[in-house]
Protein backbone atom coordinates (compact mmCIF):
# COMPACT_ATOMS: atom_id res chain seq x y z
CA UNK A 1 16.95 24.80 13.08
CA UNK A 2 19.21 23.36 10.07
CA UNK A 3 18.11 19.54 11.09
CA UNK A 4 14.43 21.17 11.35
CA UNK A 5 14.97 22.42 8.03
CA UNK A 6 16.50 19.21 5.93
CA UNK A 7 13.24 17.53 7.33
CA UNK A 8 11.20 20.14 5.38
CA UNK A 9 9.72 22.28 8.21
CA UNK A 10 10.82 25.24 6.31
CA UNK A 11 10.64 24.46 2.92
CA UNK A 12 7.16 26.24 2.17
CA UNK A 13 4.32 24.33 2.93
CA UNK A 14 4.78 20.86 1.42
CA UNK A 15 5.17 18.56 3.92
CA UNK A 16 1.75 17.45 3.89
CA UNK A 17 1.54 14.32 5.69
CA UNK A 18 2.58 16.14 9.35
CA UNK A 19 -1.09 17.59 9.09
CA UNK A 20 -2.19 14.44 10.61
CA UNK A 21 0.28 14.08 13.31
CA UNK A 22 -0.97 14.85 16.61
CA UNK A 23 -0.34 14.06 20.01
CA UNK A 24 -2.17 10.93 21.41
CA UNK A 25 -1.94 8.05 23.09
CA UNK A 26 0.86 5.25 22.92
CA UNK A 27 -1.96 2.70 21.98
CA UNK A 28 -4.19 3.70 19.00
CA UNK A 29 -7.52 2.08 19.44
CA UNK A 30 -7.87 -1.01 18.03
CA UNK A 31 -9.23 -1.07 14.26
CA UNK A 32 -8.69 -2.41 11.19
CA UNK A 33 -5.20 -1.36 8.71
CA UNK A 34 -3.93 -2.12 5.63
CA UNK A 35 -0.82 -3.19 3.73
CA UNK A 36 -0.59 -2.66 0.38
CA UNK A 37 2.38 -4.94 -1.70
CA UNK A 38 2.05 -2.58 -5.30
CA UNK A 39 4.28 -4.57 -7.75
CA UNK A 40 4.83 -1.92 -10.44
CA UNK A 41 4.53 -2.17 -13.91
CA UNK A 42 2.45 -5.32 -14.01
CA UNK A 43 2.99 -8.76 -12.64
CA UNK A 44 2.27 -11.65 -14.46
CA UNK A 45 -0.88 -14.12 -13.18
CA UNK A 46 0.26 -16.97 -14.84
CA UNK A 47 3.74 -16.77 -13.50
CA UNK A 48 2.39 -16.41 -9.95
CA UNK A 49 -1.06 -17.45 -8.82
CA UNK A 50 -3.07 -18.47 -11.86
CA UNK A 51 -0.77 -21.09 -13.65
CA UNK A 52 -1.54 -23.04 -16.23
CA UNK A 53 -0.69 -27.03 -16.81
CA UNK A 54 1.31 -26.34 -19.91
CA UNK A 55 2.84 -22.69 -18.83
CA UNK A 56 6.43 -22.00 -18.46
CA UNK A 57 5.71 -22.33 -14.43
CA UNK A 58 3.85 -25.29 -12.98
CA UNK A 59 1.21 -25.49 -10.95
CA UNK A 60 1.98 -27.33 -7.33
CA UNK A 61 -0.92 -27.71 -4.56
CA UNK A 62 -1.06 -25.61 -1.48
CA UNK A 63 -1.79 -26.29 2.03
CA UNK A 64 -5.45 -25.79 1.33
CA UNK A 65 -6.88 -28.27 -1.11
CA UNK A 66 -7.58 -27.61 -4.53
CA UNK A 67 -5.65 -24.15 -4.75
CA UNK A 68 -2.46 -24.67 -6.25
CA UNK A 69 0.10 -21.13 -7.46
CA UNK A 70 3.43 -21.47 -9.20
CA UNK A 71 6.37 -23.85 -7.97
CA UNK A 72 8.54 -20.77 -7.36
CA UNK A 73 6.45 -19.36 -3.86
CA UNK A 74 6.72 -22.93 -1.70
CA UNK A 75 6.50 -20.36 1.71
CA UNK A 76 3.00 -18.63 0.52
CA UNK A 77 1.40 -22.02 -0.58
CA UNK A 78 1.98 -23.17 3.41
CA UNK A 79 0.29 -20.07 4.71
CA UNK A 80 -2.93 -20.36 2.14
CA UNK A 81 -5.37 -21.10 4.80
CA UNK A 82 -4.88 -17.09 5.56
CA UNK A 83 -4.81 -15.94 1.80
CA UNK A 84 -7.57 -15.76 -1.23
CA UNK A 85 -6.62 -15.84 -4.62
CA UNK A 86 -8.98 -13.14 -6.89
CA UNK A 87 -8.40 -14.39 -10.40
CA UNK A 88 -10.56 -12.78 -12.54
CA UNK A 89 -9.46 -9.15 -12.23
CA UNK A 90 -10.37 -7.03 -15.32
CA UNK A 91 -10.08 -3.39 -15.72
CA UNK A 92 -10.15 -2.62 -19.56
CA UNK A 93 -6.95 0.06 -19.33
CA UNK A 94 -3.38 -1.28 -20.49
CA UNK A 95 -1.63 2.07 -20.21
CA UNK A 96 0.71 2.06 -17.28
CA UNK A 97 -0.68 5.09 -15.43
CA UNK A 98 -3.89 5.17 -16.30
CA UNK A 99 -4.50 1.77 -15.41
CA UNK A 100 -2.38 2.79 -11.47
CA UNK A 101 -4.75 5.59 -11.17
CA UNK A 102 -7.33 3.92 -11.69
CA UNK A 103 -6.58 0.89 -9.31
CA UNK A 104 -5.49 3.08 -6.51
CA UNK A 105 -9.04 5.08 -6.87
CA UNK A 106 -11.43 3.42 -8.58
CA UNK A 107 -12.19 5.89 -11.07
CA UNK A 108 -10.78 6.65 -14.87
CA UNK A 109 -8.37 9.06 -14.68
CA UNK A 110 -9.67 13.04 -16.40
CA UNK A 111 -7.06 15.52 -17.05
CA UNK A 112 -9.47 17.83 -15.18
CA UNK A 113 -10.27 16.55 -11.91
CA UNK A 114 -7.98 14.13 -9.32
CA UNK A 115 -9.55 11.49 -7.22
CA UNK A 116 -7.87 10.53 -3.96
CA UNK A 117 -6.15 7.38 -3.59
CA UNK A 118 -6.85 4.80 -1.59
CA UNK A 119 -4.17 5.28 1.47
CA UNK A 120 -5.58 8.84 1.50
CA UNK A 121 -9.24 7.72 1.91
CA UNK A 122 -7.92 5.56 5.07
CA UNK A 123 -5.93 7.97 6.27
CA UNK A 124 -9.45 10.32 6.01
CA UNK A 125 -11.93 7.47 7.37
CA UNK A 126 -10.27 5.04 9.79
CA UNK A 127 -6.78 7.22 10.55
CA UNK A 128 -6.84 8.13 14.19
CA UNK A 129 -7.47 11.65 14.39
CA UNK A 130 -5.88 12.47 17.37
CA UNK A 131 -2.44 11.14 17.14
CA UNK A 132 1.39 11.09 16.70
CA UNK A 133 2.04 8.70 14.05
CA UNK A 134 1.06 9.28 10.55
CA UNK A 135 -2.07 7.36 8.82
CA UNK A 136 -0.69 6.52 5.62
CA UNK A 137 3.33 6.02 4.67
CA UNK A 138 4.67 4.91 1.74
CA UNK A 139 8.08 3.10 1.45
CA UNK A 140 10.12 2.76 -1.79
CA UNK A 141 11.42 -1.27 -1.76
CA UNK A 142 13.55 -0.46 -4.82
CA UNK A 143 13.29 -1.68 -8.14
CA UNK A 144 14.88 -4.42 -10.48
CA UNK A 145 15.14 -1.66 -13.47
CA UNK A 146 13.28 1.49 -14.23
CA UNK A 147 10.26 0.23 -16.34
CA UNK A 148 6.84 -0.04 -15.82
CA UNK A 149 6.35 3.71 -16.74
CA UNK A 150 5.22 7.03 -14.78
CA UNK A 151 5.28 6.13 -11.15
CA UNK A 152 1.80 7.13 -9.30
CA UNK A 153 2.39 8.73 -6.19
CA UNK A 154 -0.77 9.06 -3.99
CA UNK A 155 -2.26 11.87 -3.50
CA UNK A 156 -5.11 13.21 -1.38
CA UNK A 157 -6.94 15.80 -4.18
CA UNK A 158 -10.17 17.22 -2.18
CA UNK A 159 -9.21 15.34 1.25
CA UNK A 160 -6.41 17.32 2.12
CA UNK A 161 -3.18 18.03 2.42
CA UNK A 162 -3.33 15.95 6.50
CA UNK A 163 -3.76 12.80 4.40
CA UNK A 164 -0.90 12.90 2.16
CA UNK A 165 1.27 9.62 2.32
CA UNK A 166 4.46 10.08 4.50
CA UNK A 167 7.32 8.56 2.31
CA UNK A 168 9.81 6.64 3.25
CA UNK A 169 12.83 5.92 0.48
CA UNK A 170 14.75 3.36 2.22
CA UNK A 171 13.07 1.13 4.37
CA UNK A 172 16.66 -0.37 5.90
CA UNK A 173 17.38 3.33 7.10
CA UNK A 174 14.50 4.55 8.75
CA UNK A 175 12.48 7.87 8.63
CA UNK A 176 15.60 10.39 7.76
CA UNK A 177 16.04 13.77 9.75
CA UNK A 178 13.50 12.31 12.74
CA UNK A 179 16.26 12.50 15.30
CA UNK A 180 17.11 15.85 16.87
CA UNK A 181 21.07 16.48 17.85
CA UNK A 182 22.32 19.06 20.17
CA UNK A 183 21.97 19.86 23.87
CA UNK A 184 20.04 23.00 23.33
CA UNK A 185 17.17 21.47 20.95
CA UNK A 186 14.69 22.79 23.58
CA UNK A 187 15.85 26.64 23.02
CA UNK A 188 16.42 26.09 19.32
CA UNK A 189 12.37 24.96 19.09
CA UNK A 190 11.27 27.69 21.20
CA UNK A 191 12.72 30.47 18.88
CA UNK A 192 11.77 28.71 15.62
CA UNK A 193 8.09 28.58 17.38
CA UNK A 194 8.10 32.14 18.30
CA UNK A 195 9.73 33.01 14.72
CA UNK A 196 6.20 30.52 12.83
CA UNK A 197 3.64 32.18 15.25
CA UNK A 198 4.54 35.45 14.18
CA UNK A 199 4.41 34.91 11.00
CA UNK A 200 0.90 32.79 10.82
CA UNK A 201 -0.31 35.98 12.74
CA UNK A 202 0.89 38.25 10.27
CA UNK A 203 -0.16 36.23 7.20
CA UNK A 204 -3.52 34.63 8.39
CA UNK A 205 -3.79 32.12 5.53
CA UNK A 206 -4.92 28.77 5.40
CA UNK A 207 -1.57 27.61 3.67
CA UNK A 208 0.34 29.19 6.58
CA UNK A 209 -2.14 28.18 9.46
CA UNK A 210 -0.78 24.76 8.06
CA UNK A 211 2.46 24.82 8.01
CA UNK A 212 2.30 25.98 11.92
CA UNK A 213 0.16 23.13 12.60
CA UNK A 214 2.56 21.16 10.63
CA UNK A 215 5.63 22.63 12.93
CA UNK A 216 4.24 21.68 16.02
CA UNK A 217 2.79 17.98 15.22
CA UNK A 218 6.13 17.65 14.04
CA UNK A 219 7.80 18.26 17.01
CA UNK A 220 5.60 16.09 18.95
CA UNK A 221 6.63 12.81 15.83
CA UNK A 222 9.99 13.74 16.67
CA UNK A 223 9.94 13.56 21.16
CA UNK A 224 6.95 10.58 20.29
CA UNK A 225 8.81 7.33 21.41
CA UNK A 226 6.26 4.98 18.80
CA UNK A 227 8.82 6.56 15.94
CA UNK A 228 10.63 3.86 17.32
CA UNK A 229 8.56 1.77 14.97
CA UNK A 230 11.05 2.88 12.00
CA UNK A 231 13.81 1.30 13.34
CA UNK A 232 14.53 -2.15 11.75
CA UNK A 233 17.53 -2.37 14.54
CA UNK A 234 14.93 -3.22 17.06
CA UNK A 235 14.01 -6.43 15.47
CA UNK A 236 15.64 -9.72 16.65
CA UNK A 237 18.35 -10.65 13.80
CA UNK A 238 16.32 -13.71 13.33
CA UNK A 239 13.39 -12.57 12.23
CA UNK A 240 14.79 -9.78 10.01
CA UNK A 241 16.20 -12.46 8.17
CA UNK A 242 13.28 -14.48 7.88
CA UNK A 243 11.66 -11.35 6.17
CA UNK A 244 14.69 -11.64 4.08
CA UNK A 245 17.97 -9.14 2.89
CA UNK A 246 15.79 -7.88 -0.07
CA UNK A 247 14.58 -3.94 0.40
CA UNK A 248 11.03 -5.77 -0.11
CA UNK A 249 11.60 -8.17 3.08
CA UNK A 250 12.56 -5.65 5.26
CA UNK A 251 9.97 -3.14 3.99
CA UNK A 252 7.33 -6.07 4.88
CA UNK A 253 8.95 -5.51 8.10
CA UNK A 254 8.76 -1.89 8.36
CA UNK A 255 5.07 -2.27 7.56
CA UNK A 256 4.20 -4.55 10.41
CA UNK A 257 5.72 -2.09 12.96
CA UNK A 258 4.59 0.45 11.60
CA UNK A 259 1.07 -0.99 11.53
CA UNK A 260 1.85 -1.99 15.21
CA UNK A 261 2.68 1.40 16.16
CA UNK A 262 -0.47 3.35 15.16
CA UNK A 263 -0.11 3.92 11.26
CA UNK A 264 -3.19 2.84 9.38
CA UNK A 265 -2.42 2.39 5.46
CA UNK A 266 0.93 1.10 4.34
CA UNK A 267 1.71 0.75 0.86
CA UNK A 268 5.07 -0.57 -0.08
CA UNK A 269 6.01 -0.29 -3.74
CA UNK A 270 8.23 -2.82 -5.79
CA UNK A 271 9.50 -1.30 -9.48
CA UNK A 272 10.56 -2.93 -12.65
CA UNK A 273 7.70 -5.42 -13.08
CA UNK A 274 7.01 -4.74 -16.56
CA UNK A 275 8.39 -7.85 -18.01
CA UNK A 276 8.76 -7.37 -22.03
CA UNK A 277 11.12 -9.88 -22.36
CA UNK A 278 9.50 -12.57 -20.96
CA UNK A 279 7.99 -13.36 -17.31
CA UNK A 280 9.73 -16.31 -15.82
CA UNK A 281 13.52 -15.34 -16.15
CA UNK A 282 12.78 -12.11 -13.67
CA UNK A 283 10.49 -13.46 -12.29
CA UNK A 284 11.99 -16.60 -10.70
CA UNK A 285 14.76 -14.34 -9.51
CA UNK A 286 12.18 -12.38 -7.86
CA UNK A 287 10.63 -15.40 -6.33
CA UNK A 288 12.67 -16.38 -3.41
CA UNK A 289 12.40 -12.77 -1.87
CA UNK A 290 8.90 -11.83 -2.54
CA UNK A 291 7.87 -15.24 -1.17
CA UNK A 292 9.99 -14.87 2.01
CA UNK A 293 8.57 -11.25 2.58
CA UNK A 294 5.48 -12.09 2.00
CA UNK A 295 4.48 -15.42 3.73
CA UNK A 296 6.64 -14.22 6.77
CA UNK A 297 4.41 -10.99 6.89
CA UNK A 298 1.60 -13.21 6.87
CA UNK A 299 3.11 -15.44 9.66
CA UNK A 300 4.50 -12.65 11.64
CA UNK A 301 0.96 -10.69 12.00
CA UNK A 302 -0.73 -13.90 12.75
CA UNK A 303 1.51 -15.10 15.30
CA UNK A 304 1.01 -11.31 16.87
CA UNK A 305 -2.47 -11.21 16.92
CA UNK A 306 -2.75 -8.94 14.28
CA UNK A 307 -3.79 -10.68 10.99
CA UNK A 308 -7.07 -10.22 11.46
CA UNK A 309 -7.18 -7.02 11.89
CA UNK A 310 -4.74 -6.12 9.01
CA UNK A 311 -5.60 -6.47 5.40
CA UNK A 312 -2.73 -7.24 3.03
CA UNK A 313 -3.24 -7.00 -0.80
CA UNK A 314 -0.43 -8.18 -3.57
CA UNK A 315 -1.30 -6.64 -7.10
CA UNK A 316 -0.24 -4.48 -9.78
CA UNK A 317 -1.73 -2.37 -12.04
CA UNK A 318 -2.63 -5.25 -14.57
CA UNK A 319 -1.41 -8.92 -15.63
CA UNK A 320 0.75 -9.91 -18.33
CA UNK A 321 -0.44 -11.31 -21.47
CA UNK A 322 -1.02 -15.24 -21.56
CA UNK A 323 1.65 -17.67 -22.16
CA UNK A 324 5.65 -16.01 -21.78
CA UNK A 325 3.96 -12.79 -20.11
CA UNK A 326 5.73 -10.30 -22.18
CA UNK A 327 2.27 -7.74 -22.74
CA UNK A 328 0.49 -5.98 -20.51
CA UNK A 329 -3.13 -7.64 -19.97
CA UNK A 330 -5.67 -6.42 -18.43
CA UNK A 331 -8.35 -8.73 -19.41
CA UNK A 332 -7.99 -11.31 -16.74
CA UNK A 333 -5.51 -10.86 -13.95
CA UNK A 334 -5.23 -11.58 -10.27
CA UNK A 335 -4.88 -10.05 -7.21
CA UNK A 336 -3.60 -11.95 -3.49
CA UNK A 337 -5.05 -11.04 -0.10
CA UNK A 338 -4.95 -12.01 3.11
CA UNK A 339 -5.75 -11.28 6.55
CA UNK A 340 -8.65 -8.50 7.49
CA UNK A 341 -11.06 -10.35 8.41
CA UNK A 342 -12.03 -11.21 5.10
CA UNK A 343 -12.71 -14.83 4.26
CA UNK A 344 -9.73 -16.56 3.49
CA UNK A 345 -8.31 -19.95 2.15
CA UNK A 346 -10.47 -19.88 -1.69
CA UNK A 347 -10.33 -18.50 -4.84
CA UNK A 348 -12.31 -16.07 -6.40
CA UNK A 349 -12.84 -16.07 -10.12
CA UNK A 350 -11.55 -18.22 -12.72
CA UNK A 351 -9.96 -17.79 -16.34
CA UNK A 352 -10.23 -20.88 -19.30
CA UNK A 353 -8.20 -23.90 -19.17
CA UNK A 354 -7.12 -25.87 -22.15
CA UNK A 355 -4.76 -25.91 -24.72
CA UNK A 356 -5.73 -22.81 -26.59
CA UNK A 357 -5.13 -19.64 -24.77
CA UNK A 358 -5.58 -20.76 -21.83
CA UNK A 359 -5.80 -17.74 -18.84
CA UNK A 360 -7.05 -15.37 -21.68
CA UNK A 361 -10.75 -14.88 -20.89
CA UNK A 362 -12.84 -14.75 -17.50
CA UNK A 363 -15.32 -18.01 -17.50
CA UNK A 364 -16.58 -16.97 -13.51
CA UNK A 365 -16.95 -13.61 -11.64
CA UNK A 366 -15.41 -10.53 -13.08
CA UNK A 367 -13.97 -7.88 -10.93
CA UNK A 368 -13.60 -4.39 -12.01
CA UNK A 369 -11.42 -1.38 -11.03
CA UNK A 370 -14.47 0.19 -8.78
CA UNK A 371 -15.55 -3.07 -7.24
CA UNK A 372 -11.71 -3.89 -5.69
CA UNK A 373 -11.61 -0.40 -4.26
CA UNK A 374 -15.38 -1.07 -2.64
CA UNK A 375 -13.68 -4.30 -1.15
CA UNK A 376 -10.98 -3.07 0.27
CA UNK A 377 -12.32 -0.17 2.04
CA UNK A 378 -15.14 -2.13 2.54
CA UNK A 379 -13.07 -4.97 4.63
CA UNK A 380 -11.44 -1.84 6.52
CA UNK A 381 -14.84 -0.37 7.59
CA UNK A 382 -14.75 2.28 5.59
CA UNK A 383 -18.56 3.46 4.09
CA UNK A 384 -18.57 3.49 0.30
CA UNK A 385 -21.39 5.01 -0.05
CA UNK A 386 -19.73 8.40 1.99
CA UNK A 387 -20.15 11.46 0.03
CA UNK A 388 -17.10 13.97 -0.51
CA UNK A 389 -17.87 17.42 -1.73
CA UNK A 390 -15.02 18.07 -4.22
CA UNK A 391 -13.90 21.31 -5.56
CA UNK A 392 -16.77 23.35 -7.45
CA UNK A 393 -19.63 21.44 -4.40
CA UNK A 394 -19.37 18.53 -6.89
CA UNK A 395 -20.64 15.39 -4.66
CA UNK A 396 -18.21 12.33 -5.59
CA UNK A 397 -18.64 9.02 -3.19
CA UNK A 398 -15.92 7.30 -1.85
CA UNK A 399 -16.44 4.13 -4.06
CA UNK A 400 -18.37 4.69 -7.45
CA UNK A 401 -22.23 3.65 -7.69
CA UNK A 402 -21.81 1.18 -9.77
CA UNK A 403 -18.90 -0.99 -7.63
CA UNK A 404 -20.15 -4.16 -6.13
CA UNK A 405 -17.92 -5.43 -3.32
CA UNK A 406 -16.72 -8.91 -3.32
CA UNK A 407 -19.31 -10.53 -1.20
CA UNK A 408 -16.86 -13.69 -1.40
CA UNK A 409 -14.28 -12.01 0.49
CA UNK A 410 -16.72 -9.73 2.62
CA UNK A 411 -19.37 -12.87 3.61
């Protein structure tokens, strides 16, 4: 009962995400999933996949002709043949958390009403319903310093509380309190069952009838054997260190076998990306791990069978401003993706050349907030035009009217 209790299972009823947990089969059936590489605070385009000839990072070509990204990510530019570059991002929000709501739901954010984010739309849409792994887990890859402002922390609003995010804080340790200990676990479940029914009977609420649903599909994560899947141990030594000793390599990792396992939406969050000083000190130091994680995810899913049936997005919630980087810009930014089905070795978009502000203004094919979300859910099979009834029967669709998916990326 105590190890029952450090997991949350008697904590009230917020411990959301086991409202999607039930039991199923080993195999999920197959269908397309996501992995989400959120680089918080705001990485810089020039400094990564839109540089300029006379920026502090050079351009060098790519295994695909005619795309070339910064010096600094040698692994990515041999896998481009399974990547598109989106280079004219634009969004019109600089504010930190305003500009992370609105990428992770494709709506402004209103102090009076919450839109779901992204993960939790999967988990609602394309989540196996009848099954023991969670949809949609986050994992924390740690941070280079606390900036970038308010972290946004997905949440399901009118979906649910079964398509909350499962969170994992350290992706080198596993899901915490999964395991049970002691010989008489059996007993010990039976009389905490006995002790939950009781009470749901008593208190016939919808909050409670949860949290007993949320008891038993616990259980069943707990005696599943794909929990496996969040343990790194498993891995050969070799390829763990191909993903790399960085908390964002072996998150990368995690994702893939979690992906494997059953799980449908993985975003994996990277902190301290708001680069004030100046882009290219931080960010060459972030280089070598981000491109090992990254072009080895790539590789790994690929050489699995996997890739194209797993969509994997780089971004942040804007770009940096042109030249050192040191601004948040949300005029022209871009965004990496790969995998999914989606058409792959191009770019999308393009910002000026030349010698005055160059990368400051969109010359081809825009791409708002509403139109990446219609992508993405788009490329996962999700239908945008689906129609939620929020709180107060006020319709709200999945993606908003106006979006326009990236028929590039979509064919």
């Amino acid at each position: 009962m105590m190890k029952l209790a450090a997991a949350g299972l008697l904590s009230g009823v917020s411990v959301p995400w086991f409202e999607q947990l039930v039991s199923g089969a080993i195999q999920r059936p197959r269908g397309k999933s996501c992995i989400l590489l959120w680089m918080d605070g705001g990485p810089s385009q020039q400094h990564t996949f839109d540089p300029k000839e006379h920026g502090e990072f050079k351009p060098k070509p790519t295994s695909v002709p005619g795309i070339h990204i910064v010096e600094h990510l040698p692994q990515l530019a041999q896998v481009m043949e399974d990547v598109s570059i989106v280079r004219s991002m634009t969004t019109e929000i600089n504010g930190h958390y305003d500009a992370k709501y609105y990428l992770h739901t494709g709506y402004k954010r209103t102090t009076a009403f919450e839109h779901p984010a992204v993960g939790c739309l999967a988990s609602s849409e394309i989540g196996p319903p009848n099954d023991d792994m969670p949809a949609f887990v986050t994992v924390d890859a740690g941070y280079d310093r606390p900036d970038g402002g308010r972290l946004y922390r997905s949440v399901p609003s009118y979906l649910g509380p079964n398509h909350a995010p499962l969170a994992v804080n350290d992706p080198t340790q596993g899901l915490e309190n999964l395991l049970p200990t002691g010989d008489d676990i059996d007993a010990r479940l039976e009389l905490l069952g006995r002790s939950e029914g009781r009470f749901a009977e008593q208190y016939a609420l919808p909050a409670v009838g949860a949290k007993q649903a949320a008891f038993n599909r616990a259980v069943r994560l707990m005696r599943s054997r794909r929990s496996r899947a969040f343990q790194l141990d498993d891995e050969p030594a070799a390829l763990r260190d191909a993903y790399g000793e960085h908390k964002f390599g072996q998150s990368c990792l995690l994702a893939r076998r979690l992906i494997e396992a059953g799980v449908s939406f993985v975003e994996i969050v990277h902190r301290g990306w708001d680069d004030h000083n100046g882009a290219a000190k931080p960010i060459a130091k972030r280089a070598p791990w981000m491109d090992a994680g990254m072009a080895t995810l790539i590789r790994d899913l690929k050489d699995r069978g996997m890739l194209d049936d797993t969509l994997v997005v780089w971004m942040g919630e804007f770009g940096r401003t042109p030249g050192d980087g040191n601004g948040h810009f949300c005029n022209a930014w871009s965004t990496l993706w790969a995998g999914g089905g989606i058409k792959t070795g191009q770019v999308v978009g393009k910002t000026n050349e030349g010698p005055k502000s160059p990368g400051h203004d969109i010359v081809d094919r825009p791409v708002k907030a509403a139109d990446f979300i219609a992508t993405l859910c788009s490329a996962l099979g999700m239908d945008i035009q689906r129609e939620f009834l929020a709180p107060g029967l006020r319709p709200v669709l999945l993606a908003d009217k106006a979006a326009k998916p990236i028929e590039e990326l979509l064919g």
